[in-house]
Protein backbone atom coordinates (compact mmCIF):
# COMPACT_ATOMS: atom_id res chain seq x y z
CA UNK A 1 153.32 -95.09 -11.39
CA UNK A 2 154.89 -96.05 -7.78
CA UNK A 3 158.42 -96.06 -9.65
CA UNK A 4 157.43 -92.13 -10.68
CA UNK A 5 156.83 -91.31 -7.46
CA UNK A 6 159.68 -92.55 -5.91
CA UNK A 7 161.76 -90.62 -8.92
CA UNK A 8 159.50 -87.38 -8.43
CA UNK A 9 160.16 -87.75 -4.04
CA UNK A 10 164.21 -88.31 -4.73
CA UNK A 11 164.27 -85.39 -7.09
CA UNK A 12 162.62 -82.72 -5.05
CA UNK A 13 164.80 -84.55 -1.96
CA UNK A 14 167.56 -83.64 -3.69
CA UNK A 15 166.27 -79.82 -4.48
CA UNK A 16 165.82 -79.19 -1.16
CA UNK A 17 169.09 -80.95 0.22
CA UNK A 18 171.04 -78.57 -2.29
CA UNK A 19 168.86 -75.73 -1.58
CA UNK A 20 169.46 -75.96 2.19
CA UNK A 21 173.57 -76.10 1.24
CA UNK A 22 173.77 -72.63 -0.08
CA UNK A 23 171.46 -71.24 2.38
CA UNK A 24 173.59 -72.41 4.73
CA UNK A 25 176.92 -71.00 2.86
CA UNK A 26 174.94 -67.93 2.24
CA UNK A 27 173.93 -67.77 6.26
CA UNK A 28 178.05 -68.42 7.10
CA UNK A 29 178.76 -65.42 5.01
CA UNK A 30 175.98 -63.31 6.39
CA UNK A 31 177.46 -64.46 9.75
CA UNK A 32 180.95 -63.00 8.97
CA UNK A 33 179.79 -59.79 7.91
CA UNK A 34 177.53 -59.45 11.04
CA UNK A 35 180.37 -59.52 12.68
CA UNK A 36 182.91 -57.31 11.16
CA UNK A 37 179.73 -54.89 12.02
CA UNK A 38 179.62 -55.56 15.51
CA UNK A 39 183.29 -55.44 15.86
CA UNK A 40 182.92 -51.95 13.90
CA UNK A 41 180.04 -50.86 16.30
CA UNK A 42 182.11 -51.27 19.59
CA UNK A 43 184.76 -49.42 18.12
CA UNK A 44 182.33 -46.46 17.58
CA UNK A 45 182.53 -45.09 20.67
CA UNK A 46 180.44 -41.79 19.86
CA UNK A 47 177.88 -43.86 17.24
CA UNK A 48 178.63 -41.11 14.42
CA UNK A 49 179.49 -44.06 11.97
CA UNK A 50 183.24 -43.72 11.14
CA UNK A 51 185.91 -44.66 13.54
CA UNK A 52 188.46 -42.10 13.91
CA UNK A 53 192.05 -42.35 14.67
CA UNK A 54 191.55 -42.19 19.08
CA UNK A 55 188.76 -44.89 18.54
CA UNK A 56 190.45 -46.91 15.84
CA UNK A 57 193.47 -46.88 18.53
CA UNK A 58 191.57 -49.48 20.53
CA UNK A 59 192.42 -51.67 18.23
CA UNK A 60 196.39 -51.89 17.63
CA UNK A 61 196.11 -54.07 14.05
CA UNK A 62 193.46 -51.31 12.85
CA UNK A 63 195.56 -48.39 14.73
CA UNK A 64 198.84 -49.75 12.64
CA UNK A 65 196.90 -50.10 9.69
CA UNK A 66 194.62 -46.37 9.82
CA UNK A 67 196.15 -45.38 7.21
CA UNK A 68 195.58 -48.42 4.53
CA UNK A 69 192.12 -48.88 6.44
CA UNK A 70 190.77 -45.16 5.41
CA UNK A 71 190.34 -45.70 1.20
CA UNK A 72 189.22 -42.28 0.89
CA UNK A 73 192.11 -40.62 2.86
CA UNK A 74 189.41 -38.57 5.16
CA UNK A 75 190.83 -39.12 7.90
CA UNK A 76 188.21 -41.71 9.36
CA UNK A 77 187.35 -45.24 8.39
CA UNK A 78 183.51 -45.62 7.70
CA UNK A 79 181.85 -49.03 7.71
CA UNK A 80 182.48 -49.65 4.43
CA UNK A 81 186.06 -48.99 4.44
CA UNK A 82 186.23 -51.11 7.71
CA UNK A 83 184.17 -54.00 6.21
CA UNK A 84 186.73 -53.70 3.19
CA UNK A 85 189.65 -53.73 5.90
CA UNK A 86 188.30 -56.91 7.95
CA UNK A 87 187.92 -58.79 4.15
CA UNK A 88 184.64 -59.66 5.06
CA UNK A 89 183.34 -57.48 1.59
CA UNK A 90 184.68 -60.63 -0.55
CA UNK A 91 183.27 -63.14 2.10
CA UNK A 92 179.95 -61.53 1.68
CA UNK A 93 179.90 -61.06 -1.97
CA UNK A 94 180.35 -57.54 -1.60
């Protein structure tokens, strides 16, 4: 019985060691993305949610790369464009 126990405590030890692991992966990768946001926030000077080519200049790797940056060609780079940009999409499992 006291040997079970001692299995049973190692085993969910183990769970929970593993389980904190990839939370804490997951919470890096969260971490990233956060801040490819706040990075694309302070380049939004007027807060309408796409950077455009004077805001994007504030930047000069994003300003050299407008362009590449804008998927769509609109000439603007949304979030999700700049998210794709930064490479934080793959980082976050996007």
């Amino acid at each position: 019985m006291k040997n079970s126990l001692v299995k049973t405590v190692a085993a969910f030890s183990l769970t929970a060691l593993v389980a904190g692991a990839g939370n804490a992966l997951a919470g890096e990768a969260k971490q990233e993305m956060l801040e490819s946001e706040a990075k694309f926030v302070s380049l939004d000077a007027d807060k309408n949610g796409a950077l455009s080519k004077e805001e994007a200049s504030a930047d000069s790797a994003l300003a050299e790369a407008f362009a590449s940056a804008d998927a769509d060609q609109d000439g603007q780079i949304s979030k999700q464009e700049f998210v794709l940009y930064s490479g934080d999409a793959t980082a976050a499992g996007s």
